[in-house]
N, C-alpha and C. Protein backbone atom coordinates (compact mmCIF):
# COMPACT_ATOMS: atom_id res chain seq x y z
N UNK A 1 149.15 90.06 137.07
CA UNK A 1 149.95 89.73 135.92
C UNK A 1 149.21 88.69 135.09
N UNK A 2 149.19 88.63 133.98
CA UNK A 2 148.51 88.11 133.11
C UNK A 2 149.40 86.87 132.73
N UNK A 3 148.28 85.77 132.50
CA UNK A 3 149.24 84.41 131.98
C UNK A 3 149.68 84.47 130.36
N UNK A 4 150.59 83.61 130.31
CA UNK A 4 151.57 83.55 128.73
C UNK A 4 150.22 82.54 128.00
N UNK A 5 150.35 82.92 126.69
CA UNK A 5 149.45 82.57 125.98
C UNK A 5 150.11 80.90 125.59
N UNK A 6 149.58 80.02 125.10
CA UNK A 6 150.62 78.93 124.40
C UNK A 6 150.92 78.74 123.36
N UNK A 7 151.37 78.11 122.61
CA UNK A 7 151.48 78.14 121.15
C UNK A 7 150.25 78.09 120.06
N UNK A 8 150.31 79.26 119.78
CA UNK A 8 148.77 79.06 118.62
C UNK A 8 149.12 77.78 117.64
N UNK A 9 147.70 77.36 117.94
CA UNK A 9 147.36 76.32 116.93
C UNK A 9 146.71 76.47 116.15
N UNK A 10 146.25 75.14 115.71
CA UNK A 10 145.34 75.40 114.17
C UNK A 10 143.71 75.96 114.72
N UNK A 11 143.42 77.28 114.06
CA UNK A 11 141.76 77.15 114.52
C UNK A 11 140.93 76.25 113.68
N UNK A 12 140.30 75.59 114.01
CA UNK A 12 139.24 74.93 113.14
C UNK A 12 139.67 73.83 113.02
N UNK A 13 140.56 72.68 113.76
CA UNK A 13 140.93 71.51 113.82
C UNK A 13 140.48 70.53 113.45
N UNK A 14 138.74 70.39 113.62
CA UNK A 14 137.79 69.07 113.91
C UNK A 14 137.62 69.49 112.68
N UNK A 15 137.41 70.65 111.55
CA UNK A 15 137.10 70.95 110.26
C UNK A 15 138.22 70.32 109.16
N UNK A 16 139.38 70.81 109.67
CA UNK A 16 140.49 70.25 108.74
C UNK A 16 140.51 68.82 108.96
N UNK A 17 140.59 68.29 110.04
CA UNK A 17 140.26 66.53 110.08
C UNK A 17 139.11 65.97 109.56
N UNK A 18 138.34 66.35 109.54
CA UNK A 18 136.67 66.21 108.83
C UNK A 18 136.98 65.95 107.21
N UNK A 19 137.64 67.06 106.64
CA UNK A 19 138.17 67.90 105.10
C UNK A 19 138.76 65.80 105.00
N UNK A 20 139.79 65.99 105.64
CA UNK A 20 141.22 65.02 105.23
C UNK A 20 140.71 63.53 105.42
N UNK A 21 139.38 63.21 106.32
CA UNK A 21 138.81 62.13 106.86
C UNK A 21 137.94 61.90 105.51
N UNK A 22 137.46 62.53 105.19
CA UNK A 22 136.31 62.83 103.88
C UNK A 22 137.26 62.23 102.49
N UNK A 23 138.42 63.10 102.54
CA UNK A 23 139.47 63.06 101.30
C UNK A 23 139.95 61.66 101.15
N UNK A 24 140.01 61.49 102.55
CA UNK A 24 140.83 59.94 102.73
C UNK A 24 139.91 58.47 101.88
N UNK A 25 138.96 58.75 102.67
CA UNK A 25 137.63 57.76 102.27
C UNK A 25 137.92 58.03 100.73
N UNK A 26 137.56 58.81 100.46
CA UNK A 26 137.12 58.99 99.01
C UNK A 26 138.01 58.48 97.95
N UNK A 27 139.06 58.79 98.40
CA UNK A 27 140.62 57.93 97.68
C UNK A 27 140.43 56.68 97.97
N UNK A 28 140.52 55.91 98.95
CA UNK A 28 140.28 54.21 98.93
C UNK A 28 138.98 54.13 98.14
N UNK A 29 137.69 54.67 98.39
CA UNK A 29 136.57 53.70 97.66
C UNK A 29 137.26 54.06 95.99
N UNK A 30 137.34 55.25 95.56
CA UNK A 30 137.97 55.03 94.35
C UNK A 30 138.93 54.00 93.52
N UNK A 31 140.57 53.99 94.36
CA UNK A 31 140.92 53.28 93.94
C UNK A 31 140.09 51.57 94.59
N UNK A 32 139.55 51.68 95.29
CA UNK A 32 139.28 50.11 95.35
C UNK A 32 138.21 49.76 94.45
N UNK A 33 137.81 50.87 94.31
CA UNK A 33 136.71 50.06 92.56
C UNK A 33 137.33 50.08 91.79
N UNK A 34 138.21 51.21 91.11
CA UNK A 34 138.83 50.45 90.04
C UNK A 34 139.79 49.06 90.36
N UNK A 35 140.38 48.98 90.96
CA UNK A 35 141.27 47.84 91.48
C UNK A 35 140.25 46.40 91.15
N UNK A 36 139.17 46.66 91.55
CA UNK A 36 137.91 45.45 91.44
C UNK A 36 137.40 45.08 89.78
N UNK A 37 137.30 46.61 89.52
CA UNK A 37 136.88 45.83 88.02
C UNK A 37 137.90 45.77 87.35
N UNK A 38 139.20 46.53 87.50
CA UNK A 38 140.16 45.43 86.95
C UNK A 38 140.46 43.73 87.28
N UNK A 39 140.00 43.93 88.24
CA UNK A 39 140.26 42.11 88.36
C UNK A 39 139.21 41.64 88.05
N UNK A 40 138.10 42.25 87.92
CA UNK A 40 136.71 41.67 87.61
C UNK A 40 136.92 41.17 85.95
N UNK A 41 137.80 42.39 85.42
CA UNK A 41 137.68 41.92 83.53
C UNK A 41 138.62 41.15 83.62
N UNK A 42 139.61 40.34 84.20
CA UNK A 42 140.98 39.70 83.88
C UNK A 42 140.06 38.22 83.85
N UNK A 43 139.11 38.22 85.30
CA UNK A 43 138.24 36.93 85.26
C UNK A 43 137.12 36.08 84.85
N UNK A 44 136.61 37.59 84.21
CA UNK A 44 135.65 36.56 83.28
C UNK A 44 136.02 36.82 81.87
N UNK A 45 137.02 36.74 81.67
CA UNK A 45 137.71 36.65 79.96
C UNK A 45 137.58 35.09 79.97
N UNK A 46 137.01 34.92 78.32
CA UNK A 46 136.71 33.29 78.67
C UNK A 46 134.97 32.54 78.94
N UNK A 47 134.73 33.55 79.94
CA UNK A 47 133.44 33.09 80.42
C UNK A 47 132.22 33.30 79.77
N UNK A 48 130.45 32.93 79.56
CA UNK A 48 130.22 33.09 79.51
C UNK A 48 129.02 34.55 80.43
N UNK A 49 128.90 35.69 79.53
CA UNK A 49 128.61 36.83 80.35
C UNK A 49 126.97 36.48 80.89
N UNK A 50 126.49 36.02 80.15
CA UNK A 50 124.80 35.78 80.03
C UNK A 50 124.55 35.23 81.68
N UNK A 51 125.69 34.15 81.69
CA UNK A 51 125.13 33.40 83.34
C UNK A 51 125.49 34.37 83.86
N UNK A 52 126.36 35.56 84.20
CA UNK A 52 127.05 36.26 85.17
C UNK A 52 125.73 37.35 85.45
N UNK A 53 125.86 37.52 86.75
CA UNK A 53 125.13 38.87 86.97
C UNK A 53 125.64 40.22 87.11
N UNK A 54 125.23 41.01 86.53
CA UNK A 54 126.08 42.29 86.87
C UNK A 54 126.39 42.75 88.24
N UNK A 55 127.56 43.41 88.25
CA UNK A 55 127.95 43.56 89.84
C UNK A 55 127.68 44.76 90.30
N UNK A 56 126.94 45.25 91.19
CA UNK A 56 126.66 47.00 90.68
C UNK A 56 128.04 47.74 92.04
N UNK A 57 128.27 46.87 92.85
CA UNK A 57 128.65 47.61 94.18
C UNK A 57 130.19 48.12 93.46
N UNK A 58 131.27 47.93 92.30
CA UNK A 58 131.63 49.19 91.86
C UNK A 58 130.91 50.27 91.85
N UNK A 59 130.14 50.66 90.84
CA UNK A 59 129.70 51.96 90.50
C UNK A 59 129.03 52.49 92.17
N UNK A 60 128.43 51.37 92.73
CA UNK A 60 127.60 52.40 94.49
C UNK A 60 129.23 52.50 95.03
N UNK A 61 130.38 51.88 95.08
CA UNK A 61 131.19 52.97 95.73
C UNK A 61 131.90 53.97 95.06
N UNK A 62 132.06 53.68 93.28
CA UNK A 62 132.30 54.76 93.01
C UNK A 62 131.59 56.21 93.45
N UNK A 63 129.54 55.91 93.61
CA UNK A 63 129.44 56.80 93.69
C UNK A 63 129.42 58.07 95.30
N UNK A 64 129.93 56.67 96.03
CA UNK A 64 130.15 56.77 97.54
C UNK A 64 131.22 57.86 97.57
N UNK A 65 132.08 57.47 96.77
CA UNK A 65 133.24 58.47 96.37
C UNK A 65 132.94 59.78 96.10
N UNK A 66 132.16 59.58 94.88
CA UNK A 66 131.81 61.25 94.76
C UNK A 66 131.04 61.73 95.41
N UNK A 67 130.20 61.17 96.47
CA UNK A 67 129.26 61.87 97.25
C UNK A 67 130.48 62.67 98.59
N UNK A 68 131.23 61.93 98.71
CA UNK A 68 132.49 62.34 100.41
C UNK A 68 133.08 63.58 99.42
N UNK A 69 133.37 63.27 98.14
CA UNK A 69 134.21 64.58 97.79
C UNK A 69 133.52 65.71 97.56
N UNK A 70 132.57 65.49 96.85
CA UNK A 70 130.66 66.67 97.07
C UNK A 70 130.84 66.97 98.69
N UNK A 71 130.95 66.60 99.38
CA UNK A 71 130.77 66.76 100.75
C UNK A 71 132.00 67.48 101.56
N UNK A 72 133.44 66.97 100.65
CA UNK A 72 134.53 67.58 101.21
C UNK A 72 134.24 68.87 100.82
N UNK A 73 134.58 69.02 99.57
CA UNK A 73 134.00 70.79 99.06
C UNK A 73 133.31 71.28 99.53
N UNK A 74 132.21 70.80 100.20
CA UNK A 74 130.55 71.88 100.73
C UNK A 74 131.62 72.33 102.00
N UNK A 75 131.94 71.21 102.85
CA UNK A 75 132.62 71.71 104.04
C UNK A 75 133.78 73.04 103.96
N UNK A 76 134.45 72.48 103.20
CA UNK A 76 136.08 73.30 103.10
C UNK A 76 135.08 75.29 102.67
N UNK A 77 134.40 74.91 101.55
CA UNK A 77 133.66 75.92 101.32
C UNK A 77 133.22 77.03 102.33
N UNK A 78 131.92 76.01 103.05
CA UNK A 78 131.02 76.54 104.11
C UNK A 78 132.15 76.75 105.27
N UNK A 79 133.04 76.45 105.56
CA UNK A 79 133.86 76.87 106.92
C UNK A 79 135.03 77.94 106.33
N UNK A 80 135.68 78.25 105.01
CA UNK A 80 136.10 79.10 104.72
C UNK A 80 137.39 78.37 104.86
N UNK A 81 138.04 77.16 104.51
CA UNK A 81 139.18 76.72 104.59
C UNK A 81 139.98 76.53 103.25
N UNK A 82 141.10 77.50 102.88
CA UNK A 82 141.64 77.23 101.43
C UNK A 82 142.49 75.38 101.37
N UNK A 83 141.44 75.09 100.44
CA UNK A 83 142.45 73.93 100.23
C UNK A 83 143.28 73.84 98.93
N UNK A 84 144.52 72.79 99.22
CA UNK A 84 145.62 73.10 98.33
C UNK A 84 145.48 73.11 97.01
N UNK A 85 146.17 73.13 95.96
CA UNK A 85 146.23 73.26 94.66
C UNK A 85 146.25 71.79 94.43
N UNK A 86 147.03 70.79 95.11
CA UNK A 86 146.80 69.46 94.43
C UNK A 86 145.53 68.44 94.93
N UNK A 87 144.86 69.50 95.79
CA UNK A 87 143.60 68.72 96.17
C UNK A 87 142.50 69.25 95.27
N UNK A 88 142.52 70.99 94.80
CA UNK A 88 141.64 71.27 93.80
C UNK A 88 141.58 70.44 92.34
N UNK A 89 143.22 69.75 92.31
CA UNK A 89 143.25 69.46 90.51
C UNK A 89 143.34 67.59 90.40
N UNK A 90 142.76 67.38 91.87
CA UNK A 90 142.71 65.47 91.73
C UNK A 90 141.03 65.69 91.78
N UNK A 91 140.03 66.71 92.20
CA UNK A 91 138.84 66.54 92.25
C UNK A 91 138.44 66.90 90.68
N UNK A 92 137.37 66.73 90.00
CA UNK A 92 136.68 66.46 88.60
C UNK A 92 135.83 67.95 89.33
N UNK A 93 135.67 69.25 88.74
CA UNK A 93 134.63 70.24 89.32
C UNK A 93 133.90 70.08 88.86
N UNK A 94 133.07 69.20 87.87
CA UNK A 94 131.66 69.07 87.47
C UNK A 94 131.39 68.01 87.94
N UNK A 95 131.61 66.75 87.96
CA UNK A 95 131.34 65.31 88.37
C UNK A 95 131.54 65.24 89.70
N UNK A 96 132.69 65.52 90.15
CA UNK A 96 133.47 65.28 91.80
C UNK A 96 133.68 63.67 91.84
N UNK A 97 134.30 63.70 90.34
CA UNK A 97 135.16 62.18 90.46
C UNK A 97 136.74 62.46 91.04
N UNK A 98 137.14 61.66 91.46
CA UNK A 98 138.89 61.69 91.67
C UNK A 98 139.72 61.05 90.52
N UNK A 99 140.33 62.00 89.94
CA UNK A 99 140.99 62.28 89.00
C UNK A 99 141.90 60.92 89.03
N UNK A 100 142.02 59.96 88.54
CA UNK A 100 143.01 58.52 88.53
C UNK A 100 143.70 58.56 87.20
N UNK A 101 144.78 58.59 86.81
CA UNK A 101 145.85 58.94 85.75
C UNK A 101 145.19 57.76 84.97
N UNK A 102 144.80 57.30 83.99
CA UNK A 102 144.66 56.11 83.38
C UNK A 102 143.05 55.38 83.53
N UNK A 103 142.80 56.03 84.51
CA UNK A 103 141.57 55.15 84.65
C UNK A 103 139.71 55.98 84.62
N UNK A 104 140.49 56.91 85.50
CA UNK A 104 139.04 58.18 85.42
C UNK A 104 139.43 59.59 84.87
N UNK A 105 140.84 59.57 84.24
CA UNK A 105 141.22 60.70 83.40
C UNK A 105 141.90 59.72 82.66
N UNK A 106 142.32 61.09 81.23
CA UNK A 106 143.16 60.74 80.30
C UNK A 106 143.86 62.46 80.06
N UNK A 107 145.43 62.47 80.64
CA UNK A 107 145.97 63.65 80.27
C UNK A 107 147.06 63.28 78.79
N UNK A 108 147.03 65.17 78.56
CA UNK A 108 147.46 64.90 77.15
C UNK A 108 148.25 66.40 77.26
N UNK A 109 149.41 66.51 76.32
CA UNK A 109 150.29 67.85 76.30
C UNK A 109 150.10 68.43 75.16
N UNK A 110 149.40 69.64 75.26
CA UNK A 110 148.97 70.81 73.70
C UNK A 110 149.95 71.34 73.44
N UNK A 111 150.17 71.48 72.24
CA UNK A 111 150.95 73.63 72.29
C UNK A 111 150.10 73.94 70.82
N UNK A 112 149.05 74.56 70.96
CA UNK A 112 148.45 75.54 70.25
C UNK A 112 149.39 75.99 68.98
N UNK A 113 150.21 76.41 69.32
CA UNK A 113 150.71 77.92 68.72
C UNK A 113 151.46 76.91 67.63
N UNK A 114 151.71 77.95 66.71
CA UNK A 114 151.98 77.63 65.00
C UNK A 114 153.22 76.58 64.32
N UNK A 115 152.75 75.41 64.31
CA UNK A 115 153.92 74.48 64.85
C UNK A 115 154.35 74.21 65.62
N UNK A 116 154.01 74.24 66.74
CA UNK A 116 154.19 73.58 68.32
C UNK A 116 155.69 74.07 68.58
N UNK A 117 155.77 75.76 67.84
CA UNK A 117 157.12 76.28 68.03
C UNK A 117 157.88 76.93 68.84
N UNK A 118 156.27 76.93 69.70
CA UNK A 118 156.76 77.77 71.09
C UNK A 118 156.75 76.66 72.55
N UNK A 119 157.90 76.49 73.00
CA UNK A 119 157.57 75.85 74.23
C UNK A 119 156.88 76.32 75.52
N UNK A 120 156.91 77.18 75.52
CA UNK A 120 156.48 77.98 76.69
C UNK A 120 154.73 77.99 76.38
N UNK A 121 154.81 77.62 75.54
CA UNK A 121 152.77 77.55 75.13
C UNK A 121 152.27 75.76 75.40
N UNK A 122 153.32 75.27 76.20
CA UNK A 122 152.86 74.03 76.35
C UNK A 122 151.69 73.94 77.59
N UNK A 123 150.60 73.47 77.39
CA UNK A 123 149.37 73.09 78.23
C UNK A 123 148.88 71.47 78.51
N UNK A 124 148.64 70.96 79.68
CA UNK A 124 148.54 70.05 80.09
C UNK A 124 146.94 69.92 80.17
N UNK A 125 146.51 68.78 79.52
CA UNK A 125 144.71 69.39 79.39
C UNK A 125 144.97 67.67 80.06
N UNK A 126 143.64 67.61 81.21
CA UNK A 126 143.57 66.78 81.80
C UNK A 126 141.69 66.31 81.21
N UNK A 127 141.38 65.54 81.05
CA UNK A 127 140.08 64.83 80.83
C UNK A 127 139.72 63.95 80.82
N UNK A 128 137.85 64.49 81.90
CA UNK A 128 137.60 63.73 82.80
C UNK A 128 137.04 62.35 81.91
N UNK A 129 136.94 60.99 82.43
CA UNK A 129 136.22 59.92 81.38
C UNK A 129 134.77 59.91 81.62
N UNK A 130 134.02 60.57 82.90
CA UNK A 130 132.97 59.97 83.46
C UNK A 130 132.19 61.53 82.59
N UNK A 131 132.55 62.36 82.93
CA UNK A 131 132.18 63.80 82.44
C UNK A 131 132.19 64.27 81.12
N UNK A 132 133.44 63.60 80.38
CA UNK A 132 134.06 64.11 79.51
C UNK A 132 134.52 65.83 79.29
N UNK A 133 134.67 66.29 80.48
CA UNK A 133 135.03 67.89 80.97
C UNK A 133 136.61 67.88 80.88
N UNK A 134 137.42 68.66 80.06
CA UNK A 134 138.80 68.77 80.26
C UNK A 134 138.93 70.09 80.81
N UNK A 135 140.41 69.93 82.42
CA UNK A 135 140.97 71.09 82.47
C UNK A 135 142.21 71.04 82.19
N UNK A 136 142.81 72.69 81.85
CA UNK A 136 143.84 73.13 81.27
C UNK A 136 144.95 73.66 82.56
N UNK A 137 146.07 73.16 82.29
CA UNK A 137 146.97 74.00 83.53
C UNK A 137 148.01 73.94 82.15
N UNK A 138 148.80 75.07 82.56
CA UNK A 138 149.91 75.28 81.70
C UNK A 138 151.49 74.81 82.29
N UNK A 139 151.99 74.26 81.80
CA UNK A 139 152.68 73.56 82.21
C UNK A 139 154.12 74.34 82.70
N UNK A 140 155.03 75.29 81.79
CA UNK A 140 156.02 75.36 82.36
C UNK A 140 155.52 77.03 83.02
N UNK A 141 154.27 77.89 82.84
CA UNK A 141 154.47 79.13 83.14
C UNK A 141 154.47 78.79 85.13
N UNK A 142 155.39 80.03 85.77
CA UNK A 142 155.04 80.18 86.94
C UNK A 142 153.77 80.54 88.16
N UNK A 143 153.65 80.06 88.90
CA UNK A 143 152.35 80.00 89.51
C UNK A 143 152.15 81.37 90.28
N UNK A 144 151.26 82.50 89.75
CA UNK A 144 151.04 83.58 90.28
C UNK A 144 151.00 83.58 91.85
N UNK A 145 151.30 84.79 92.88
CA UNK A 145 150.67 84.59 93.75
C UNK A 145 150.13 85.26 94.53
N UNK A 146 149.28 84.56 95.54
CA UNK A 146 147.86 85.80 95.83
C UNK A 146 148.45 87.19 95.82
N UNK A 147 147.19 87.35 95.92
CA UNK A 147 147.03 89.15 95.32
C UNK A 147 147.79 89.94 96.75
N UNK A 148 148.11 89.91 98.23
CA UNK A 148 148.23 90.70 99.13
C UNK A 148 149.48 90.43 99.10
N UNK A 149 150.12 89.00 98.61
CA UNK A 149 151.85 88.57 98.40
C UNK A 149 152.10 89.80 97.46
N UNK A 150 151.59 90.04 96.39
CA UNK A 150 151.59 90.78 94.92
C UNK A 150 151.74 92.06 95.76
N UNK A 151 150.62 92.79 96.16
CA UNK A 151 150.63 94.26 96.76
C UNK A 151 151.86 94.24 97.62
N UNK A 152 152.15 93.54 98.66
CA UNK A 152 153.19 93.49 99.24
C UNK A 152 154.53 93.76 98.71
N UNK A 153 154.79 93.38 98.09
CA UNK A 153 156.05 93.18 96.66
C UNK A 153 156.51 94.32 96.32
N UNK A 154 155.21 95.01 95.44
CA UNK A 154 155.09 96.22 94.91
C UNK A 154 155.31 97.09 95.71
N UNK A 155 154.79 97.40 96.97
CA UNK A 155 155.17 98.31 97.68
C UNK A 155 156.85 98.58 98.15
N UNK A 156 157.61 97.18 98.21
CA UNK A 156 158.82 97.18 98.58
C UNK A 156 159.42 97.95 97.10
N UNK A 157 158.71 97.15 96.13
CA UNK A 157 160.01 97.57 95.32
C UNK A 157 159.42 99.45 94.97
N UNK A 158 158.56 100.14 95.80
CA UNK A 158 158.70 101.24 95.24
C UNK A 158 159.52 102.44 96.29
N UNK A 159 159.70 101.57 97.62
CA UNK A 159 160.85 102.64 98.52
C UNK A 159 162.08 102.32 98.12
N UNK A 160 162.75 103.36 98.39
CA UNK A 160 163.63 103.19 97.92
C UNK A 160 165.09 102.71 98.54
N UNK A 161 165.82 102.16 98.32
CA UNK A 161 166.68 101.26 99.43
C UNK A 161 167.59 102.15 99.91
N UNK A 162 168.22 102.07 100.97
CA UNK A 162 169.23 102.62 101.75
C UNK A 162 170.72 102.83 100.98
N UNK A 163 170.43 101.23 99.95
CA UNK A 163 172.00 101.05 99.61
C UNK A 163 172.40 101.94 97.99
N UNK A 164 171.03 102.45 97.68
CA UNK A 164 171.51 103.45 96.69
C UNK A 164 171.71 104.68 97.28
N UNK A 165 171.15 104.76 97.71
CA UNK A 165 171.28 106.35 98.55
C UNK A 165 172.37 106.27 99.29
N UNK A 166 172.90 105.07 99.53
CA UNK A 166 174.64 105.31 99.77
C UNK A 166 175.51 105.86 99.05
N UNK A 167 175.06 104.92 97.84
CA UNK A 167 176.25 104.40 96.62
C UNK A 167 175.82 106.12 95.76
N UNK A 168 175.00 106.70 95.76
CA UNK A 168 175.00 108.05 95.32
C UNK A 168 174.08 107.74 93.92
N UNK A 169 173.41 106.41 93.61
CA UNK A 169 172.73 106.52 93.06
C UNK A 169 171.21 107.11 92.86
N UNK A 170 170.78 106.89 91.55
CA UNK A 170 169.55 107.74 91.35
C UNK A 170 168.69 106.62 92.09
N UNK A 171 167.58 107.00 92.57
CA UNK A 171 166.57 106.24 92.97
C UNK A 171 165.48 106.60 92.06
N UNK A 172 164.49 105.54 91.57
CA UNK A 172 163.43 105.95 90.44
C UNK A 172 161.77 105.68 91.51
N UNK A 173 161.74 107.04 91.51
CA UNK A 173 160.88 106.93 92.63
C UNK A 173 159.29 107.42 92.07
């Protein structure tokens, strides 16, 4: 007799912790540089700049940052792991800055269309400061979904149900 299997888990565990260990880092050195040169400009208002030396270790962890998120992507990529929609739209895809509302982006709300008369044409264009690359998500349309959810769907809605073929209706087959 054969033993009971146990509860499937996640395959690829040490990958998804790797992904989220990578993600994690990359969020603190971010916000902790900006956090720094904001306090950096509050304190030398006043001062003379000439004696000051420039500070470079913002920008080396900013770029510490974008190197873990360059690195999250190669991984998630190279192991074949879908990552979520709000982890694709906080990363910058040309730079691989992390997207900071105010500080390393500036978002803004379009509507194209002829007098801003259509609501449903409203677009959320996000742009990057370091890149100057804007992306577009549309704001109120619904979020498609994958293609085998889609085929799936379709196939239901083309048998035909039990409960017309009760009720003596036509089925459009």
């Amino acid at each position: 007799m054969a033993k009971a299997k146990g509860p499937a888990g996640v395959s690829n565990r040490h990958i998804y912790s790797r992904v989220s260990y990578l993600r994690q880092a990359a969020h603190y050195l971010a916000l902790s540089t900006t956090h720094e040169t904001a306090a950096a400009g509050n304190s030398q208002v006043g001062r003379d700049n000439s004696a000051t030396t420039p500070n470079q270790t913002p920008n080396a962890e900013m770029n510490l940052s974008r190197q873990y998120l360059s690195n999250m992507r190669s991984v998630s990529l190279k192991a074949v792991i879908r990552q979520s929609r709000d982890m694709k739209q906080e990363v910058c895809k040309f730079c691989d800055t992390l997207q900071i509302e105010g500080e390393t982006c500036h978002s803004t709300v379009e509507n194209r269309s002829k007098g801003g008369r259509k609501p449903w044409a409203d677009i959320l264009v996000v742009r990057c400061v370091s890149c100057g690359h804007a992306k577009r998500y549309p704001v109120s349309a619904p979020k498609q979904m994958r293609k085998p959810l889609r085929v799936s769907r379709k196939d239901a809605e083309k048998e035909p149900t039990t409960e017309k073929l009760d009720q003596g209706l036509p089925c459009a087959t």
